[in-house]
N, C-alpha and C. Protein backbone atom coordinates (compact mmCIF):
# COMPACT_ATOMS: atom_id res chain seq x y z
N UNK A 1 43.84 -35.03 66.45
CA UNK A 1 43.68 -33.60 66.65
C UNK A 1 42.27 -33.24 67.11
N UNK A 2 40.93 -33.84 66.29
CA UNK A 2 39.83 -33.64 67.01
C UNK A 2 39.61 -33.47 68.59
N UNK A 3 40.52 -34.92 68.87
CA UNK A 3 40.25 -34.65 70.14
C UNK A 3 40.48 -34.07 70.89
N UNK A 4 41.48 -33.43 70.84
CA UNK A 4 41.97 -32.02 72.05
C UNK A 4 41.01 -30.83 71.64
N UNK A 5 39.96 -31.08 71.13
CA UNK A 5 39.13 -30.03 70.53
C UNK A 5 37.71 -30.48 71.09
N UNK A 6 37.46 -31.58 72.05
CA UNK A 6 36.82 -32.39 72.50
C UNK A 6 35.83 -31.58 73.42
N UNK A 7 36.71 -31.22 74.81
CA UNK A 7 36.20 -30.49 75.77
C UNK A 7 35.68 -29.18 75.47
N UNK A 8 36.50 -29.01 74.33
CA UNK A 8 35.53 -27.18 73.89
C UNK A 8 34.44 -27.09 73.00
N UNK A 9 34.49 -28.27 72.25
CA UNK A 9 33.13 -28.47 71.64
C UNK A 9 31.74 -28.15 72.70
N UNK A 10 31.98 -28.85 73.53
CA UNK A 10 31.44 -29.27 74.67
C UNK A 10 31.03 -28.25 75.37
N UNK A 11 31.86 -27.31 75.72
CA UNK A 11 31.66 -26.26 76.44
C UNK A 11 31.48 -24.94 76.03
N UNK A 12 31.35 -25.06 74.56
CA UNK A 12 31.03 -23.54 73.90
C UNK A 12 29.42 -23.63 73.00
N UNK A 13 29.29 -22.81 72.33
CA UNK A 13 28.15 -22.50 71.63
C UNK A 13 28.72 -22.88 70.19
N UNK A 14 28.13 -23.79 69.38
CA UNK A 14 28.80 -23.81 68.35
C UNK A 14 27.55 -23.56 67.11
N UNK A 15 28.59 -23.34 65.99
CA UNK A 15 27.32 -23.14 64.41
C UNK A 15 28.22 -24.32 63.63
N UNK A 16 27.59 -24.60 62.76
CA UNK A 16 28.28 -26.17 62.23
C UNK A 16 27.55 -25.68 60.61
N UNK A 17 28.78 -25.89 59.67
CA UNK A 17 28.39 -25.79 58.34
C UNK A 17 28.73 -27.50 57.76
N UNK A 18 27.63 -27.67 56.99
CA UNK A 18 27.00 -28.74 56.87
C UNK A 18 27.48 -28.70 54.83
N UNK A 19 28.57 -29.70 54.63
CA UNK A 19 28.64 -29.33 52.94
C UNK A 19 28.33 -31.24 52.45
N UNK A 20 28.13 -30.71 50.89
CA UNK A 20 27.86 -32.24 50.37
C UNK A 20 28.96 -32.24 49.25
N UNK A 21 29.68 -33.51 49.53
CA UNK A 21 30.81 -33.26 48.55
C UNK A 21 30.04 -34.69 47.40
N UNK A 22 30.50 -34.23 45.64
CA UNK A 22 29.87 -35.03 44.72
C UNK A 22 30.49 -35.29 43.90
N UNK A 23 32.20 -35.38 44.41
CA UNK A 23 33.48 -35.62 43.35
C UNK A 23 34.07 -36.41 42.72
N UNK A 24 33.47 -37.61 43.31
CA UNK A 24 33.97 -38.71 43.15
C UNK A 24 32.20 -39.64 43.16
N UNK A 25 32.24 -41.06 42.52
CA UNK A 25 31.41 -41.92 42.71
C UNK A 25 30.79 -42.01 43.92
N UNK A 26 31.15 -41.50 44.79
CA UNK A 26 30.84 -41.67 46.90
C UNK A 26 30.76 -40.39 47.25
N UNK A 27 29.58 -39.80 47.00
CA UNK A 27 29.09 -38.92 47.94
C UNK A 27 29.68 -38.77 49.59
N UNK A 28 29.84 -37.75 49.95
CA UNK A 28 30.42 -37.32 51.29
C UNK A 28 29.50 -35.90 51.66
N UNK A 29 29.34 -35.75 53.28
CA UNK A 29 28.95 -35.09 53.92
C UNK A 29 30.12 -34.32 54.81
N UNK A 30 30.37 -32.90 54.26
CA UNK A 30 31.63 -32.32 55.49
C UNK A 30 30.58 -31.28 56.53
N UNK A 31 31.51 -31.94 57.81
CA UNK A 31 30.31 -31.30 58.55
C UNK A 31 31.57 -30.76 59.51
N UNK A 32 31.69 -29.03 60.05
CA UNK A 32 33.14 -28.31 60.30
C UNK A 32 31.98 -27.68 61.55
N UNK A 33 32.77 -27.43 62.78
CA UNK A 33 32.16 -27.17 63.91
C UNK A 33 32.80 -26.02 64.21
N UNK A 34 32.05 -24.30 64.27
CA UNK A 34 32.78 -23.03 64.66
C UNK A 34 32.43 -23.21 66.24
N UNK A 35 33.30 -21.96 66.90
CA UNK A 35 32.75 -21.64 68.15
C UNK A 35 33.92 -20.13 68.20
N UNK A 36 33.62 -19.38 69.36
CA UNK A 36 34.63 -18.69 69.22
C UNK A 36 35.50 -18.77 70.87
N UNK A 37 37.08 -18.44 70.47
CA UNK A 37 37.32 -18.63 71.60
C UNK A 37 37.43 -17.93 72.56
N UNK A 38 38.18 -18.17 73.54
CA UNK A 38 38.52 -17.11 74.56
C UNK A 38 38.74 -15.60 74.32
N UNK A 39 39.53 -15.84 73.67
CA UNK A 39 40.33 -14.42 73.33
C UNK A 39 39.64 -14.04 71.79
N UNK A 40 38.22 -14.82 71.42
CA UNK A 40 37.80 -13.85 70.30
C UNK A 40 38.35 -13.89 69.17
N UNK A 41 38.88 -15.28 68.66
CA UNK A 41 38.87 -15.79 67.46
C UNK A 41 38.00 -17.03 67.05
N UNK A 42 37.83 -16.56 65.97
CA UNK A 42 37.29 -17.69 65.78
C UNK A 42 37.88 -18.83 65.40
N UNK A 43 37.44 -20.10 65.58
CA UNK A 43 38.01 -21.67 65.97
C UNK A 43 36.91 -22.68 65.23
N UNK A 44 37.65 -23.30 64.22
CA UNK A 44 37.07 -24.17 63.46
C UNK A 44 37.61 -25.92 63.79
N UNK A 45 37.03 -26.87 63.33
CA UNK A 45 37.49 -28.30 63.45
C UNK A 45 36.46 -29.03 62.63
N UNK A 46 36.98 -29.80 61.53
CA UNK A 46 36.02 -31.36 60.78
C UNK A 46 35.71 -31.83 61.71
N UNK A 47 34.59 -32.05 61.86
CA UNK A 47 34.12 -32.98 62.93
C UNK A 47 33.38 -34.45 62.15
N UNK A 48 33.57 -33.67 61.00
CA UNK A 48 33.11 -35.08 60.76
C UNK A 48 32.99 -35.45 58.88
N UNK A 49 33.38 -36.63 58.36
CA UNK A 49 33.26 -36.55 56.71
C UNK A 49 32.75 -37.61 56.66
N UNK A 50 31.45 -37.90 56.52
CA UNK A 50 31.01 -39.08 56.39
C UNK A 50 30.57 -39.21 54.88
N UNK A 51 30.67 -40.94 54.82
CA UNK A 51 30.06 -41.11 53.48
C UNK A 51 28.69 -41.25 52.89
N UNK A 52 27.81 -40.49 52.29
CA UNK A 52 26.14 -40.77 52.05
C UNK A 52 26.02 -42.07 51.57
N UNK A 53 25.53 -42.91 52.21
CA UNK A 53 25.12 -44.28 51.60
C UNK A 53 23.63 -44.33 51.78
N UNK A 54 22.91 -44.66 50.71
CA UNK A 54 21.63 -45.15 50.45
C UNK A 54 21.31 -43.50 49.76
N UNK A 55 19.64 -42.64 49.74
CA UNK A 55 19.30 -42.10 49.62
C UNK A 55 20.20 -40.28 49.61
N UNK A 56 19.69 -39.73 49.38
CA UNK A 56 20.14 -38.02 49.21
C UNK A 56 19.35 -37.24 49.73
N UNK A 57 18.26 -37.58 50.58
CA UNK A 57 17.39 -37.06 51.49
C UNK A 57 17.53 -36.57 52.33
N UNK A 58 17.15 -35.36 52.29
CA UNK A 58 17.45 -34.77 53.65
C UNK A 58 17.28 -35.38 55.21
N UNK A 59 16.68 -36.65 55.28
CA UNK A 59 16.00 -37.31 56.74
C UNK A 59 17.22 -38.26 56.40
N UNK A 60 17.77 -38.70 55.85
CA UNK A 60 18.74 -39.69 55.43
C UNK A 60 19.98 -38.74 56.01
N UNK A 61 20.72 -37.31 55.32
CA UNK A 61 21.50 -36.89 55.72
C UNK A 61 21.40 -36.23 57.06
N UNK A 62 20.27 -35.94 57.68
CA UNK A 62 19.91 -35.63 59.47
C UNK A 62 20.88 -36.60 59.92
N UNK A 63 20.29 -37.74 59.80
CA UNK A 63 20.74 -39.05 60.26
C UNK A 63 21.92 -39.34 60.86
N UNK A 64 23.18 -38.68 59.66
CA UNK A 64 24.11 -39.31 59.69
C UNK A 64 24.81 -37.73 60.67
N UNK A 65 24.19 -36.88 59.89
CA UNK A 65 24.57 -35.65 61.09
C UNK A 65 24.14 -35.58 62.64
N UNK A 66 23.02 -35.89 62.71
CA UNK A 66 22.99 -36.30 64.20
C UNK A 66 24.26 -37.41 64.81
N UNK A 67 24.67 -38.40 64.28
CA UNK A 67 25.45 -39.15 64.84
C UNK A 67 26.77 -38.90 65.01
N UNK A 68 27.16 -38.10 63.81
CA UNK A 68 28.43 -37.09 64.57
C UNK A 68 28.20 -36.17 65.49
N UNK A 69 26.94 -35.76 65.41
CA UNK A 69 26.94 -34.54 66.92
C UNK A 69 26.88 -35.18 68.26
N UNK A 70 25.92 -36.43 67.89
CA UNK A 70 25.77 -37.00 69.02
C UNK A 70 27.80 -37.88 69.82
N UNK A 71 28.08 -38.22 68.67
CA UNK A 71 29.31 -38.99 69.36
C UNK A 71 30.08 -37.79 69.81
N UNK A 72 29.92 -36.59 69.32
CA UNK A 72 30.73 -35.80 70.09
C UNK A 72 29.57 -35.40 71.72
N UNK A 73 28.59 -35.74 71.78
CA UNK A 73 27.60 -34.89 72.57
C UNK A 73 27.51 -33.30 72.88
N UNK A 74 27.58 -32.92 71.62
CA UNK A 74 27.35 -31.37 71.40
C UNK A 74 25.81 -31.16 70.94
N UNK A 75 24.96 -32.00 71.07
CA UNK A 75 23.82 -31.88 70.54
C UNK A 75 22.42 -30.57 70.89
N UNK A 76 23.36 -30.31 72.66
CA UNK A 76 22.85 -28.88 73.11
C UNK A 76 23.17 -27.53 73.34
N UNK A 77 24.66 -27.96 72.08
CA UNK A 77 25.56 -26.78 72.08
C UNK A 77 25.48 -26.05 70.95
N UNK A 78 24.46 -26.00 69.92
CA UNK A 78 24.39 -26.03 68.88
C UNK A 78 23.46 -24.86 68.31
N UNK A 79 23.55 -23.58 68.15
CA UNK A 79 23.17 -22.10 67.58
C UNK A 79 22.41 -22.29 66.27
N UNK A 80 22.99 -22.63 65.51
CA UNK A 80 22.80 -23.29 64.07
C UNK A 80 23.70 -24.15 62.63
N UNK A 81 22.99 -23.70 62.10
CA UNK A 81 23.84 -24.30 60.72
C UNK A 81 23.71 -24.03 59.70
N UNK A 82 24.60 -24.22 58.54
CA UNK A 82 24.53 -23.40 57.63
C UNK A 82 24.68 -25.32 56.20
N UNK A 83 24.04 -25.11 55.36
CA UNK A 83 24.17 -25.72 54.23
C UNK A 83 24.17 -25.04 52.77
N UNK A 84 24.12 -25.97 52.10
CA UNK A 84 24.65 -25.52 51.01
C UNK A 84 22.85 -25.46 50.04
N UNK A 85 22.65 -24.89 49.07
CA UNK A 85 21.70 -24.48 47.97
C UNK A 85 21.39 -25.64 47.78
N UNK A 86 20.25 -26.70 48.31
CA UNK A 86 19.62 -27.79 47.50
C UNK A 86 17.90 -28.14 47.92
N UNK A 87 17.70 -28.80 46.93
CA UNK A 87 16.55 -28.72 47.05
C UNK A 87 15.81 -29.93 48.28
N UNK A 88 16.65 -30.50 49.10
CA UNK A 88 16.48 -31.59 50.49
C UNK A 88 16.79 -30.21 51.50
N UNK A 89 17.15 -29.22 51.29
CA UNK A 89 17.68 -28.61 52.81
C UNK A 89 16.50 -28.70 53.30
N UNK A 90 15.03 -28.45 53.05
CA UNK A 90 13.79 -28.08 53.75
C UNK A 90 13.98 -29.64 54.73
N UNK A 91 13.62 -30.45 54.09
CA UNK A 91 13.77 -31.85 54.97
C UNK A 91 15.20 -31.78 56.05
N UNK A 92 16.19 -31.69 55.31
CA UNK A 92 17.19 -31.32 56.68
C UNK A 92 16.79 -31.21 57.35
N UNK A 93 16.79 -29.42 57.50
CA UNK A 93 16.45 -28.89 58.42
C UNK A 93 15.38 -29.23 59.35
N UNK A 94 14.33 -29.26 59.06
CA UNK A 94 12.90 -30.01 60.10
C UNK A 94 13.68 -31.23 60.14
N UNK A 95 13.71 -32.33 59.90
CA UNK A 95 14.87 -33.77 60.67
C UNK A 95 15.95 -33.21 61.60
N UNK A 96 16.44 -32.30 61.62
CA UNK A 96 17.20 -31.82 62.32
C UNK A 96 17.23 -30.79 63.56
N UNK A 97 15.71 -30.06 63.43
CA UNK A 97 15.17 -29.34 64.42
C UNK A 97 14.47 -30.30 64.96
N UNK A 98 13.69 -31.74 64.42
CA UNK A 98 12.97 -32.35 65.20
C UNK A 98 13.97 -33.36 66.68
N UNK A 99 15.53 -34.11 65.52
CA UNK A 99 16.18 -34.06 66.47
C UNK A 99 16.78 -33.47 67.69
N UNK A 100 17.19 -31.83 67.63
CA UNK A 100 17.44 -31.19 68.26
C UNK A 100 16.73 -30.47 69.37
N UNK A 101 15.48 -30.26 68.73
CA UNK A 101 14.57 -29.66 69.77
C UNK A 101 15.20 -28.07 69.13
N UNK A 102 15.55 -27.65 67.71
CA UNK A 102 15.66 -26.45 67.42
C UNK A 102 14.38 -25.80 67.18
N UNK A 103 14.07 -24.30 67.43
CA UNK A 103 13.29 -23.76 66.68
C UNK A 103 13.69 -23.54 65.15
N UNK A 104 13.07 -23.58 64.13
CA UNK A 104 13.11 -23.73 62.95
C UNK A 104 13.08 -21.83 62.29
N UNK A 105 14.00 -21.26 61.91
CA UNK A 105 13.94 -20.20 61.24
C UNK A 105 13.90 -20.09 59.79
N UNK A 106 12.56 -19.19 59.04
CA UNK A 106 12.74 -19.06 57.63
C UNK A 106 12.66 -18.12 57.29
């Protein structure tokens, strides 16, 4: 299913909410890609659930988020993002504006 969701990643403006799941022994990263569509709904897709292995760092979780943006190559389609209340978002975020070439808002 992602993939028929491929070309519009691609071709729209997207905001990407960034969650940390801690439910189980194996940490997970859900990372869900908005954009809106044609006709002015809005349009969601997982783009990606990866598993946190090693550290809980925010330069650790950049990491693994860059590599889903990058395998999709949406890396210049990208408005912002939204995470969840922790005390790594500061590191995120700068690992993630440094990847991106975002300006950094606080």
């Amino acid at each position: 299913m992602i993939f028929e969701h491929v070309y519009l990643l691609q071709e729209r403006f997207l905001l990407l909410r960034i969650h940390g799941l801690h439910r189980t022994n194996r940490p997970f990263l859900e990372i869900v890609a908005y954009w809106i569509s044609d006709s002015w709904e809005m349009e969601e897709v997982l783009i990606g659930f990866e598993e946190i292995r090693g550290s809980h760092m925010g330069a650790n979780m950049a990491w693994i988020i860059n590599n889903v943006v990058a395998r999709y190559r949406i890396q210049n389609r990208i408005l912002g993002f939204t995470t969840a209340s922790a005390s790594n978002n500061r590191t995120l975020t700068e690992a993630l504006n440094n990847a991106w070439s975002l300006q950094s808002v606080e």
